[in-house]
Protein backbone atom coordinates (compact mmCIF):
# COMPACT_ATOMS: atom_id res chain seq x y z
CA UNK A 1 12.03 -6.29 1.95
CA UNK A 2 12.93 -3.12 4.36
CA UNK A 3 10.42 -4.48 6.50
CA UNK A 4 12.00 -8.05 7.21
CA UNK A 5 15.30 -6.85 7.23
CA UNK A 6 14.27 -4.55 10.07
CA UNK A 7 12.30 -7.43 11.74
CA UNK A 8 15.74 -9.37 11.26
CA UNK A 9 17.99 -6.28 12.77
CA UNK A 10 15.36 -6.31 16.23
CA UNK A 11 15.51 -10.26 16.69
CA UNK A 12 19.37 -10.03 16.73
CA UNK A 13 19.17 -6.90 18.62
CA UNK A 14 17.38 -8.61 21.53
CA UNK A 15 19.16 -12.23 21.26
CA UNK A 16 22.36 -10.12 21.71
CA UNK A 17 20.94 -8.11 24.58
CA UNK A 18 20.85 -12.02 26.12
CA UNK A 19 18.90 -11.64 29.70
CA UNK A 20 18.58 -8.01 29.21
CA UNK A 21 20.22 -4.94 31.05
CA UNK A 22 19.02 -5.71 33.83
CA UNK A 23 21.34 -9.19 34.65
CA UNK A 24 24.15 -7.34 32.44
CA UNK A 25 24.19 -4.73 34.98
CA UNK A 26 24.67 -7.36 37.59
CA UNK A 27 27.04 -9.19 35.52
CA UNK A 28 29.24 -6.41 35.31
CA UNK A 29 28.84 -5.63 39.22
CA UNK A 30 30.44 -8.81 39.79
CA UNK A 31 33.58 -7.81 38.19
CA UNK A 32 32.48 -10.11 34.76
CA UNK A 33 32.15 -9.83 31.37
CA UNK A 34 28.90 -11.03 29.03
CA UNK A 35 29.73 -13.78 27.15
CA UNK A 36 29.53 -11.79 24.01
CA UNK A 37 32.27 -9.48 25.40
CA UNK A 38 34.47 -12.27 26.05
CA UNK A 39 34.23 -13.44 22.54
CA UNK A 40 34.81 -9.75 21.41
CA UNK A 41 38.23 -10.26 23.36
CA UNK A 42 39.16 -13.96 22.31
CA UNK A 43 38.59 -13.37 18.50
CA UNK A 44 40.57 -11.11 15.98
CA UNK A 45 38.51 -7.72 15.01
CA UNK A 46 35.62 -8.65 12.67
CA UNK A 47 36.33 -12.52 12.73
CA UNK A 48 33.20 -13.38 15.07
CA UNK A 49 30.57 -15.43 12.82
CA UNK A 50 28.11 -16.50 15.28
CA UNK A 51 25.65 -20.00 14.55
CA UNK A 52 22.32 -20.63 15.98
CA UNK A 53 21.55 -17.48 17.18
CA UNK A 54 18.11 -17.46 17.41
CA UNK A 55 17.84 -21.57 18.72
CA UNK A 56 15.55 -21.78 22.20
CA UNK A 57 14.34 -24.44 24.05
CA UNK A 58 12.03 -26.76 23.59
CA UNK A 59 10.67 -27.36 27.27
CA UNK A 60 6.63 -26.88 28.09
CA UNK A 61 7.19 -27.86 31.88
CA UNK A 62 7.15 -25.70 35.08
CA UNK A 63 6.11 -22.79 32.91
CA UNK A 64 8.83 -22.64 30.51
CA UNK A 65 6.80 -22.17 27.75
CA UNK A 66 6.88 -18.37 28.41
CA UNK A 67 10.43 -18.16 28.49
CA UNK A 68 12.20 -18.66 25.40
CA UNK A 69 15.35 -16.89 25.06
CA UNK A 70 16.99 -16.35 21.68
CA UNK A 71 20.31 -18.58 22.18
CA UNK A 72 19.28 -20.67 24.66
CA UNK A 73 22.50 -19.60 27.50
CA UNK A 74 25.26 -20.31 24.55
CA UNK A 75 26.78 -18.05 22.31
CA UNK A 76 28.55 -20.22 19.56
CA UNK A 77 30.70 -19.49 16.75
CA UNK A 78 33.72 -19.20 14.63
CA UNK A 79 36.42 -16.74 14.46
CA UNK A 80 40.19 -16.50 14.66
CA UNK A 81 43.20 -15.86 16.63
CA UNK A 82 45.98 -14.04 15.13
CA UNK A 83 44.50 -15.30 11.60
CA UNK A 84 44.31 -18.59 12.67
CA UNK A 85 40.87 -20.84 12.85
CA UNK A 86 39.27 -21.06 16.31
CA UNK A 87 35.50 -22.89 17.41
CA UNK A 88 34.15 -21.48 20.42
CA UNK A 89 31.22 -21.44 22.58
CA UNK A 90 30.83 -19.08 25.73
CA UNK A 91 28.03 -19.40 27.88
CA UNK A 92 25.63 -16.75 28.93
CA UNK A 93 25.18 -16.11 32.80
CA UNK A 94 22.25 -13.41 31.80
CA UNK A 95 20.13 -15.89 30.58
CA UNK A 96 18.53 -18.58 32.85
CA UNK A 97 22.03 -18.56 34.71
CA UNK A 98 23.61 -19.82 31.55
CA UNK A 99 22.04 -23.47 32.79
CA UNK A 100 22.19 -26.14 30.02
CA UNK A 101 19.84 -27.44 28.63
CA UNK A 102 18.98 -29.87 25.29
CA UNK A 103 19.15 -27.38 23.03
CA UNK A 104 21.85 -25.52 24.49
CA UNK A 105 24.06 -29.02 24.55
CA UNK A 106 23.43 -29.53 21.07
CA UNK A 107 24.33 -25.84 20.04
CA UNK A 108 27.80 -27.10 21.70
CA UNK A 109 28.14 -30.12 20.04
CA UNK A 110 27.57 -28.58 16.70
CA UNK A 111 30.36 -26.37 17.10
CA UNK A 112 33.03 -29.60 18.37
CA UNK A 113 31.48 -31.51 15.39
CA UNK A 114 32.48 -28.75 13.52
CA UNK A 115 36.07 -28.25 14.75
CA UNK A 116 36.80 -31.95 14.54
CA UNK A 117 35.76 -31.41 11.19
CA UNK A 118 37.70 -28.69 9.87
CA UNK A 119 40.63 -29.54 12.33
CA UNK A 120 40.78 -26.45 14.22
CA UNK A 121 40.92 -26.12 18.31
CA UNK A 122 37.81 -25.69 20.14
CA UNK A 123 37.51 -23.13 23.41
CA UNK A 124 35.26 -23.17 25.60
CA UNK A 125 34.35 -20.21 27.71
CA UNK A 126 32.14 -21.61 31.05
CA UNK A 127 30.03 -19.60 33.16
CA UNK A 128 26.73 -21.89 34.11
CA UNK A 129 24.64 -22.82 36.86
CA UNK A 130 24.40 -26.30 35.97
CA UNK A 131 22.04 -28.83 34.34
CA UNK A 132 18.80 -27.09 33.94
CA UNK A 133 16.40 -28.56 36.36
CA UNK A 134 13.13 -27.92 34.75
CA UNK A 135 14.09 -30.69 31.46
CA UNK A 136 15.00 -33.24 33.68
CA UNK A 137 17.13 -36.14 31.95
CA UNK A 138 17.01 -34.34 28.78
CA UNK A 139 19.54 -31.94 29.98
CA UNK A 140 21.20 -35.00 31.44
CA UNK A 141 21.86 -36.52 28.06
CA UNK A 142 22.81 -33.24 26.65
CA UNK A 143 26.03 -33.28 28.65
CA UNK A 144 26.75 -36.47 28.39
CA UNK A 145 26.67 -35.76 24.28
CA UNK A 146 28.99 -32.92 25.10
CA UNK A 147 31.66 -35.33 27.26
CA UNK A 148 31.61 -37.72 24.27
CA UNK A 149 32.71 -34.53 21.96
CA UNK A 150 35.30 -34.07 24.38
CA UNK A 151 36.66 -37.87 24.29
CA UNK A 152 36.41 -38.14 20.93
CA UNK A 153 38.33 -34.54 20.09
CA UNK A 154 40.87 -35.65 22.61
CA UNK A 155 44.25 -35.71 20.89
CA UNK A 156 42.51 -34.86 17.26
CA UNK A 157 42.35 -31.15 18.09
CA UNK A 158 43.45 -29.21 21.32
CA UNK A 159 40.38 -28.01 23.58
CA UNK A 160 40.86 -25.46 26.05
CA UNK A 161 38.56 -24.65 29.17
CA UNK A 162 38.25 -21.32 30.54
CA UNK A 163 36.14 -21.33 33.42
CA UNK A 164 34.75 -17.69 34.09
CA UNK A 165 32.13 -18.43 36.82
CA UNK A 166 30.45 -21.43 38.41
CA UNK A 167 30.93 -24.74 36.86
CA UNK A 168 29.52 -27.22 39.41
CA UNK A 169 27.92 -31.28 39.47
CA UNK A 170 28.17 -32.72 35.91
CA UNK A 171 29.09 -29.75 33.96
CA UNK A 172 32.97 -30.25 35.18
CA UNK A 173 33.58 -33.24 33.75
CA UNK A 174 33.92 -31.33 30.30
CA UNK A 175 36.56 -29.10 31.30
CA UNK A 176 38.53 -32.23 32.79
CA UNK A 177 38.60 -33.79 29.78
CA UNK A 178 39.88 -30.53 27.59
CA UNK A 179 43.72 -29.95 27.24
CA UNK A 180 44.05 -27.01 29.18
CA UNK A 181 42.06 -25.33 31.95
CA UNK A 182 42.05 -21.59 33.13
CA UNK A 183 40.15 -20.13 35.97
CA UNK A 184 39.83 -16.37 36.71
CA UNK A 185 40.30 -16.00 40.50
CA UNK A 186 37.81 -15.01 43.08
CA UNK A 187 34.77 -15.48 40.58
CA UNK A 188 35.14 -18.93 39.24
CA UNK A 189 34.77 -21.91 40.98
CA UNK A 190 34.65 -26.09 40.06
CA UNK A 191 33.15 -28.91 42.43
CA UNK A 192 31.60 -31.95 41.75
CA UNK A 193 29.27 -30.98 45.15
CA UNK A 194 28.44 -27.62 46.60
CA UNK A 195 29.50 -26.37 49.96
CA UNK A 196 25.94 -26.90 51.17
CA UNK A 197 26.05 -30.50 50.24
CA UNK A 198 29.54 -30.99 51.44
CA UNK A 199 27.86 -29.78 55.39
CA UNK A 200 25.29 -31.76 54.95
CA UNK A 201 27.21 -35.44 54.42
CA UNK A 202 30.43 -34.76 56.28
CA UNK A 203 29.52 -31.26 58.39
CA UNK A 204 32.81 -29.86 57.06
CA UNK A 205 32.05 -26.08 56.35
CA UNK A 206 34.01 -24.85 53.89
CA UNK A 207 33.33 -21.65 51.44
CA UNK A 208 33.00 -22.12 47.53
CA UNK A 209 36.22 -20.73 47.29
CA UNK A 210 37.67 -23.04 49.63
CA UNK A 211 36.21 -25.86 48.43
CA UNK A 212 36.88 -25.46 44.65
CA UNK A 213 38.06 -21.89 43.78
CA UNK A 214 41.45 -20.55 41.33
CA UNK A 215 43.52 -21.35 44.07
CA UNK A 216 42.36 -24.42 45.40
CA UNK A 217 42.81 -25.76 42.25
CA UNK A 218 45.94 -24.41 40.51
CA UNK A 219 47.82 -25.35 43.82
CA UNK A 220 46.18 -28.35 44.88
CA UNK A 221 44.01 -30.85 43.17
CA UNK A 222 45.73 -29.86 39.74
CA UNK A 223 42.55 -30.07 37.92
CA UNK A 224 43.55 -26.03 36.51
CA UNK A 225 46.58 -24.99 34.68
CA UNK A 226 46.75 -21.44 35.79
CA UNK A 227 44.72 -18.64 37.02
CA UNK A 228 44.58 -15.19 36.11
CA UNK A 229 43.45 -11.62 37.94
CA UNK A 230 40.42 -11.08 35.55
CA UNK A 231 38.37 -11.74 32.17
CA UNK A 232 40.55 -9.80 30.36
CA UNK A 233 43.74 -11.50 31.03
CA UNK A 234 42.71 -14.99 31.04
CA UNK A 235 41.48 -14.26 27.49
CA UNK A 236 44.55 -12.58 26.41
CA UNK A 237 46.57 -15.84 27.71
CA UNK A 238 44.32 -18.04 25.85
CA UNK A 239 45.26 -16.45 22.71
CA UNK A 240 48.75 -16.51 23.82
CA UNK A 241 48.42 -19.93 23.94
CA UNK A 242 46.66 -20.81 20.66
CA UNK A 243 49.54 -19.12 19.13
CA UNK A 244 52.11 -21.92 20.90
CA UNK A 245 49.73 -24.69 19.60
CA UNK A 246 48.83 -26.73 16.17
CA UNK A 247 45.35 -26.59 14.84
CA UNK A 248 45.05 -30.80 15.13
CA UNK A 249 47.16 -33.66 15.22
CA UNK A 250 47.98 -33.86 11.33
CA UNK A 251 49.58 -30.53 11.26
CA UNK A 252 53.18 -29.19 12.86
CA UNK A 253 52.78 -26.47 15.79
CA UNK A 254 52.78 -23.06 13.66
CA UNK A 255 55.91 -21.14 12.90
CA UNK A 256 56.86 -17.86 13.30
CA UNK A 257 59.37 -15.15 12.81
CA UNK A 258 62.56 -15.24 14.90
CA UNK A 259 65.04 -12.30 15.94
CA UNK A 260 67.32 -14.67 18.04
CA UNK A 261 70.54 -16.64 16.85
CA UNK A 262 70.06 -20.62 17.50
CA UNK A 263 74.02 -19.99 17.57
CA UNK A 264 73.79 -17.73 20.08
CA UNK A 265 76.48 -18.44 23.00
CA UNK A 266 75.43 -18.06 26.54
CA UNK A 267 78.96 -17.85 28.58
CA UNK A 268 76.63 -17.20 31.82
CA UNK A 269 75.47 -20.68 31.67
CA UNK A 270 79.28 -21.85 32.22
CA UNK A 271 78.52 -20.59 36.20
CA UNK A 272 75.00 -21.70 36.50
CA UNK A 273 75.86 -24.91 38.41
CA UNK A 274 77.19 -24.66 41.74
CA UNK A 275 80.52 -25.94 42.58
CA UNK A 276 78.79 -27.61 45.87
CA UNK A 277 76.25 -30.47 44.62
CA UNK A 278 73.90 -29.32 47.49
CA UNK A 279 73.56 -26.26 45.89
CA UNK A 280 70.07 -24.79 44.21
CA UNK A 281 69.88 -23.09 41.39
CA UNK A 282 66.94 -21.61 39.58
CA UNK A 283 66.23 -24.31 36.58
CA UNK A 284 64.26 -21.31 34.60
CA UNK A 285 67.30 -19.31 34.06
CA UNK A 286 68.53 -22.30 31.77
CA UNK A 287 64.99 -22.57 30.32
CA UNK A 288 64.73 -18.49 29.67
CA UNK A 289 68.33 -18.88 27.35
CA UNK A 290 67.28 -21.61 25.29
CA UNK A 291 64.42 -20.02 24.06
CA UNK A 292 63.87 -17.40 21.48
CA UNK A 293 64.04 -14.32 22.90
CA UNK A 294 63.70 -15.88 26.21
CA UNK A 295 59.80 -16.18 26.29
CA UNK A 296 58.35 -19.42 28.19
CA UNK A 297 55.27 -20.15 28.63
CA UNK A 298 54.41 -21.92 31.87
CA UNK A 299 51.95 -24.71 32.44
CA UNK A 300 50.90 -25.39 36.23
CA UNK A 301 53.39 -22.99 37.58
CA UNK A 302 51.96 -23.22 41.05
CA UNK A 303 51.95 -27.03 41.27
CA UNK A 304 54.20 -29.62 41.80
CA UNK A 305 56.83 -26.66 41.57
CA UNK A 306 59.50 -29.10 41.69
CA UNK A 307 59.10 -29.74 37.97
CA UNK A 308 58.68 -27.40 35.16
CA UNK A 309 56.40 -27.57 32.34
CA UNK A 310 55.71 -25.34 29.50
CA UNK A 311 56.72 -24.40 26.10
CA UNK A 312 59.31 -22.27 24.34
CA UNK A 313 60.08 -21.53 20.61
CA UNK A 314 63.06 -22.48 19.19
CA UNK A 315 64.04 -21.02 15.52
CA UNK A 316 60.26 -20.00 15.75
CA UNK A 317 59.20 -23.41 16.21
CA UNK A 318 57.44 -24.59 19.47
CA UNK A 319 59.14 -26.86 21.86
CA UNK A 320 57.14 -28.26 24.89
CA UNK A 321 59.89 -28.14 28.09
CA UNK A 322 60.14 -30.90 31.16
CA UNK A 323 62.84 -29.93 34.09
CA UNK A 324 63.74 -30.84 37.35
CA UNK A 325 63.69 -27.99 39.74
CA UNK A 326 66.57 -28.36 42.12
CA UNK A 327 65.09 -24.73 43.98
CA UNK A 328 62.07 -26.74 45.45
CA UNK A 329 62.64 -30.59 46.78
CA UNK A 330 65.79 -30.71 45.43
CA UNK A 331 64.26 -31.05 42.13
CA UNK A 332 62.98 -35.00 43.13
CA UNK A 333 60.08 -36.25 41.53
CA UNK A 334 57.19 -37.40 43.17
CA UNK A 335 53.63 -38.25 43.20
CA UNK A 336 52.38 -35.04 41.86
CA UNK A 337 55.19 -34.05 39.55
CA UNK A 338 55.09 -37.13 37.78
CA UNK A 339 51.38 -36.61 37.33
CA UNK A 340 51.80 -32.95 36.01
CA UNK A 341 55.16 -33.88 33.90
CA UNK A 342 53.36 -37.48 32.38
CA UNK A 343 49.94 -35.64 30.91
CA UNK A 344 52.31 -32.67 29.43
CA UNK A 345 54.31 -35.16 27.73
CA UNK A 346 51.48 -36.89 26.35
CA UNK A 347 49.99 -33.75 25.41
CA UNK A 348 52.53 -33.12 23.39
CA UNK A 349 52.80 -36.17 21.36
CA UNK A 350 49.19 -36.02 20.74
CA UNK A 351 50.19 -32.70 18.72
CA UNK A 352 53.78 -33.27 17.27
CA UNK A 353 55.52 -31.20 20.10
CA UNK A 354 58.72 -32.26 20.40
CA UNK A 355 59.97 -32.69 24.01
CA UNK A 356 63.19 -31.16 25.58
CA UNK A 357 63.95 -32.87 29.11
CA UNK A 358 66.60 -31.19 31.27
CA UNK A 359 67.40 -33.36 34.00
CA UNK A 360 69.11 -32.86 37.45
CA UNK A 361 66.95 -35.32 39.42
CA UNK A 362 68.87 -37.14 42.75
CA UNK A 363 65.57 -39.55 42.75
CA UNK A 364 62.04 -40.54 43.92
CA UNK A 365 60.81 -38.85 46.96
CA UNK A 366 61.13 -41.47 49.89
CA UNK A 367 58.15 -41.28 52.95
CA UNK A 368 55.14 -43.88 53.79
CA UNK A 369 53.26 -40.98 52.22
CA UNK A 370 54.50 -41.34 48.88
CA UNK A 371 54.42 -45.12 49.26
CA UNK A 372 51.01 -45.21 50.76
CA UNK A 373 50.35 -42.14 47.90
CA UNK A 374 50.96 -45.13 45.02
CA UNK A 375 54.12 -43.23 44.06
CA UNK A 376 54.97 -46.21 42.17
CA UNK A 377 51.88 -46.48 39.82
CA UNK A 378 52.19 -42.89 39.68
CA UNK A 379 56.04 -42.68 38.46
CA UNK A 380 55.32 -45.40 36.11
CA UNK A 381 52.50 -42.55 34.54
CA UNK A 382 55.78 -41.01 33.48
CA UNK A 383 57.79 -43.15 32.52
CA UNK A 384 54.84 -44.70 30.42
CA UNK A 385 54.48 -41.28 29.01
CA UNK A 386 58.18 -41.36 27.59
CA UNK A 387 58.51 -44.71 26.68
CA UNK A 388 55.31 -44.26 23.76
CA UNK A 389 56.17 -40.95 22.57
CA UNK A 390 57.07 -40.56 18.88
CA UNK A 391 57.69 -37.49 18.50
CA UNK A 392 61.63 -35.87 18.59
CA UNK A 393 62.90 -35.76 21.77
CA UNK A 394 65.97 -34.02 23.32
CA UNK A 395 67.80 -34.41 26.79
CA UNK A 396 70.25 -32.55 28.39
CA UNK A 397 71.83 -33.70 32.09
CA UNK A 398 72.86 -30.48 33.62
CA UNK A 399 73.96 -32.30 37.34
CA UNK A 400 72.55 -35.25 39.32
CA UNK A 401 70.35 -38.61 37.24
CA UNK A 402 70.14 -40.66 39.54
CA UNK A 403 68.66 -44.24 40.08
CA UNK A 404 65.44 -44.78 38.79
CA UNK A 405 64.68 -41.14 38.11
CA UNK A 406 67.64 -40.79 35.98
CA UNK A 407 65.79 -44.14 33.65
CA UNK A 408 62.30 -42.00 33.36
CA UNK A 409 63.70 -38.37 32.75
CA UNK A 410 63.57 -39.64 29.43
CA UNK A 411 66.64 -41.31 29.08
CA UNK A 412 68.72 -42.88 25.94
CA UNK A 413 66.99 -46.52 27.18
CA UNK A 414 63.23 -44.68 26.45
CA UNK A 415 64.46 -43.78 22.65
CA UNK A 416 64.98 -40.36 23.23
CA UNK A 417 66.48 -39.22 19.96
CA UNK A 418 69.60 -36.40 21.56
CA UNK A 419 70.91 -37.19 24.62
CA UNK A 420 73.68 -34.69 25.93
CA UNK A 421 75.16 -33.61 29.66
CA UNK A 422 77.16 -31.10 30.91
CA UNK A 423 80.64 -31.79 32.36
CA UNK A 424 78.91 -31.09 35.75
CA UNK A 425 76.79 -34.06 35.41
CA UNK A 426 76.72 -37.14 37.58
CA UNK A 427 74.78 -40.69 36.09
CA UNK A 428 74.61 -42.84 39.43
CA UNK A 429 72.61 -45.44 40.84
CA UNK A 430 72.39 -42.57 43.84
CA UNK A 431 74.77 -40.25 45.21
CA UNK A 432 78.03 -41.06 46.71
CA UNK A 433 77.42 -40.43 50.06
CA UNK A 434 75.06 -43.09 50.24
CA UNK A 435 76.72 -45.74 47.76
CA UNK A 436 79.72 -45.93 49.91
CA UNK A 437 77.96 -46.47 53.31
CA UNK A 438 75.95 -49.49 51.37
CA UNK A 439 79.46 -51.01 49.81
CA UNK A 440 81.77 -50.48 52.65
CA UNK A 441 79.59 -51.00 54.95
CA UNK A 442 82.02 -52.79 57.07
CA UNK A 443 83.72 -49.24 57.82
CA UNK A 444 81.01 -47.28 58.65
CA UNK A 445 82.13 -46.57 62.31
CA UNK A 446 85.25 -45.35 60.64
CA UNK A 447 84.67 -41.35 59.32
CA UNK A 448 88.29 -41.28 57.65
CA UNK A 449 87.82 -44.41 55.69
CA UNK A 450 84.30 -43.64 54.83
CA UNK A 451 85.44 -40.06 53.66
CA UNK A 452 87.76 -41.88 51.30
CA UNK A 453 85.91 -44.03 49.82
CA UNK A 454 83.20 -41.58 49.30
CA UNK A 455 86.14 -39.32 47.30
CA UNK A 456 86.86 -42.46 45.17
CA UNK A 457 83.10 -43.12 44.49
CA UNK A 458 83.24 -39.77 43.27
CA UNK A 459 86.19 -39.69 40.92
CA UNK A 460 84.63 -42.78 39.68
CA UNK A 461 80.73 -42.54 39.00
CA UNK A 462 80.33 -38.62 39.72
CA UNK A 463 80.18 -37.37 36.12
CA UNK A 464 79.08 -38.04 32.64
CA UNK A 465 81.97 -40.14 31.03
CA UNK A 466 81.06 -43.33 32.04
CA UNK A 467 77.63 -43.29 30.57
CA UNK A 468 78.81 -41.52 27.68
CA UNK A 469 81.69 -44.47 27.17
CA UNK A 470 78.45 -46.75 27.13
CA UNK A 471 76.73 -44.55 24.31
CA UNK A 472 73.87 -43.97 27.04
CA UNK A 473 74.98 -40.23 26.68
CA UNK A 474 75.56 -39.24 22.65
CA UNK A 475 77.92 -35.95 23.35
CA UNK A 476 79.39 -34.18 26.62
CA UNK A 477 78.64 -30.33 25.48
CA UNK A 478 79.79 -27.27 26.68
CA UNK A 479 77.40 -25.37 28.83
CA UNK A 480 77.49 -22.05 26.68
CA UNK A 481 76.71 -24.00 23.51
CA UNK A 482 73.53 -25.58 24.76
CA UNK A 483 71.36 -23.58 22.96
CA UNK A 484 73.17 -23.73 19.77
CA UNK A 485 73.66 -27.51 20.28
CA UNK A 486 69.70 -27.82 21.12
CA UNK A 487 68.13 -25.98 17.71
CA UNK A 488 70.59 -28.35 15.86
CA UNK A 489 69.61 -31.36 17.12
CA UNK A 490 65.73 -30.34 16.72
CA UNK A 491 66.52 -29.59 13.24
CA UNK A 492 68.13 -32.52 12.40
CA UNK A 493 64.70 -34.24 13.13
CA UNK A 494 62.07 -32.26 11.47
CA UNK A 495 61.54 -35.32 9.11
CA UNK A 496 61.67 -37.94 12.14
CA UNK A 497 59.27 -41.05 11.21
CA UNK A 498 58.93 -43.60 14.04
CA UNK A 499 56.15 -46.49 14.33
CA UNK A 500 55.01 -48.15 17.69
CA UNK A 501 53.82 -51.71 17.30
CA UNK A 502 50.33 -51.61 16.10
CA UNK A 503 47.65 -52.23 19.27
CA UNK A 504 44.21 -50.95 19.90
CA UNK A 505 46.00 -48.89 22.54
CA UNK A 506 48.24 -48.62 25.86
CA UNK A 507 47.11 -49.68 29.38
CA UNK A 508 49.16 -46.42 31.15
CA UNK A 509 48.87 -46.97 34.64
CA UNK A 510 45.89 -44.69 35.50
């Protein structure tokens, strides 16, 4: 019996040595962790159960035969994250470049089968060379079973991507189809084609990093959520994150201790709109006081900046958070902020997140660019988003809803449950300026008259009561009771019910 269970102690010895010191060393010297220290970060102290840790390949071509790595590239497993259940696989640079192959896809799949199982989140940690060449179409089909995991986990349990080195061709279809993404910069990179092949069809040169590093990518294809200095704090984040999220769609976002009053008064917010309409202000201050002890956790900070996403707790319970930003573009939406704010909301119906929308929009973004962009189609994404979303939803108007924006920042007309302003606010068809030079047109040429009418468009449509003598707005708050007047009206709809007409699904407009 000593015998085997010394034979057992040297197999799992060298499976966990992965491509030996040799490529750890090298690992290392390019400022990266082994997969099996990134799980030893993710996971809780002494949670790590690993599966299939002896699995290899199954390929006799091109001499393969002779190299059969315990783990095939994948280290898979269980664990959890502050006591909660996580699924996890994280691939192994060290061994054959962490390339995947048959086996290694189906040591993957196990562990989504698994968390769609037991209803827990999956993570996946990505650090691979690609498809491995030498199987051919077998490695082919193994990602291809992996990206029909991914559609089939998609709003059942979240999935979160952390890419950690080169994810290139095929293998980034995976992380596109996960919840979130993170990237670590200046050693992880995502393209669908290679720099190489990028000079060869179009002679463009253009460096990996360039062409699909952290920064390309958090700031402007969108296809990341954030990016982070090293392994060690993208992992940290993750588990941040988990925290902020449900296990699956049947069960509520967790809930945790609070410190913070939901009655607490904030006079400050009394002063945080400007007296002049043209005025900025800084959207996150407002965001910071609502939530418990003003921690916010941001989703695609560095894109589309002119709208906020990300989540805050309120009375220990998550709340996912959609703002204008009236510090960049005025806070108008656009092409890419409707994208960004439209997959956030849907994300968080998917999981039972309810929504607060603070609003101070003056509109669409005019230009052929946005026109010729499909700004239309791609506004609609948002106001689709809204308009199918079951979960409790709250809106405050701090200053300008106007036109069309005002309609998709989800507005009473999309069933939001709570809708309150501020006495600051202004529900227009657009701003005065430009509503009196369209109805009196006949005295443009004349400043005085123009000036006056513009004052009595003002008096008229520039604030909240007329939409709140409509019932389009429920209550005109003060601004120092928001938060108070926020956790109440979350609370009131912990037991909220609501049933869409029954279809096969939506046709969003993609």
């Amino acid at each position: 019996m000593k015998d085997i269970l010394e034979q057992l102690e040297e197999r799992r010895e060298t499976a966990r040595l992965g491509g030996g010191q040799k490529r750890i060393d090298a690992q290392h010297g390019r400022g990266k962790l082994t997969a099996r220290e990134r799980v030893d970060l993710l996971l809780d102290e002494g949670s790590f159960e690993e599966f299939d840790m002896f699995v290899s390949h199954r390929c006799t071509d091109f001499g393969m035969e002779n190299q059969k790595p315990a783990g095939d590239g994948v280290v898979t497993g269980w664990g959890t994250i502050n006591g909660r259940l996580v699924y996890f696989y994280s691939q192994d640079f060290t061994v054959l470049g962490g390339s995947v192959s048959e086996t290694h896809a189906k040591k993957i799949c196990k562990i989504m089968d698994m968390a769609m199982q037991n209803g827990a989140p999956v993570i996946g940690l990505n650090d691979s060379g690609g498809a491995r060449i030498q199987e051919g179409v077998d490695s082919l089909a193994g990602y291809a079973e992996i990206f029909q995991r991914n559609i089939m986990a998609s709003g059942v349990i979240p999935q979160i991507s952390v890419i950690m080195g080169p994810c290139a061709g095929g293998a980034v279809y995976s992380p596109a189809m996960t919840d979130f993404i993170f990237m670590v910069k200046d050693s992880s990179y995502m393209f669908v084609t290679g720099p190489e092949v990028v000079k060869t069809v179009t002679n463009e040169v253009v460096t990996a990093e360039e062409l699909g590093g952290a920064g390309t990518h958090t700031k402007k294809s969108s296809v990341a959520d954030a990016a982070f200095e090293n392994d060690v704090e993208a992992l940290a984040e993750v588990r941040r994150l988990v925290d902020l999220l449900p296990a699956n769609n049947r069960e509520g976002a967790p809930v945790r201790p609070f410190f913070d009053d939901p009655e607490r008064i904030e006079a400050s917010l009394d002063t945080l709109v400007p007296a002049n309409a043209n005025t900025p202000y800084d959207m996150k201050e407002l965001i910071l006081k609502l939530g418990d002890e003003g921690d916010f956790y941001e989703i695609q900070e560095n894109f589309a900046k002119n709208i906020i996403t990300g989540f805050i707790r309120i009375e220990g319970r998550t709340v996912g958070v959609v703002a204008n930003q009236p510090m960049v573009l005025a806070g108008v939406l656009d092409i890419d902020s409707s994208r960004k704010a439209a997959r956030f909301v849907r994300f968080c119906d998917c999981f039972e997140i309810p929504i607060l929308t603070l609003v101070d929009v003056p509109g669409f973004l005019p230009g052929t660019s946005q026109e010729y962009g499909g700004v239309i189609k791609h506004g609609a994404k948002l106001l689709y988003a809204y308009g199918e979303a079951t979960v409790p939803m709250v809106t405050l108007i701090t200053r300008k809803a106007y036109g069309g924006a005002y309609d998709v920042m989800a507005s009473k007309h999309l069933q939001s449950d709570f809708n309150y302003a501020w006495p600051t606010a202004e529900v227009a068809v657009m701003g005065a300026k430009g509503a009196s030079e369209i109805i009196h047109r006949a005295d443009k040429d004349d400043p005085e008259k123009l000036a006056q009418h513009t004052a009595d468009y003002e008096a008229r449509f520039a604030n909240p009561f007329v939409a709140a003598e409509r019932g389009f707005i429920d209550e005109v708050i003060q601004p120092r009771t928001t938060r108070k007047r926020i956790a109440r009206a979350f609370a009131s709809l912990r037991n909220k019910k609501k049933e869409m007409p029954w279809k096969k699904h939506g046709n969003i407009p993609l």
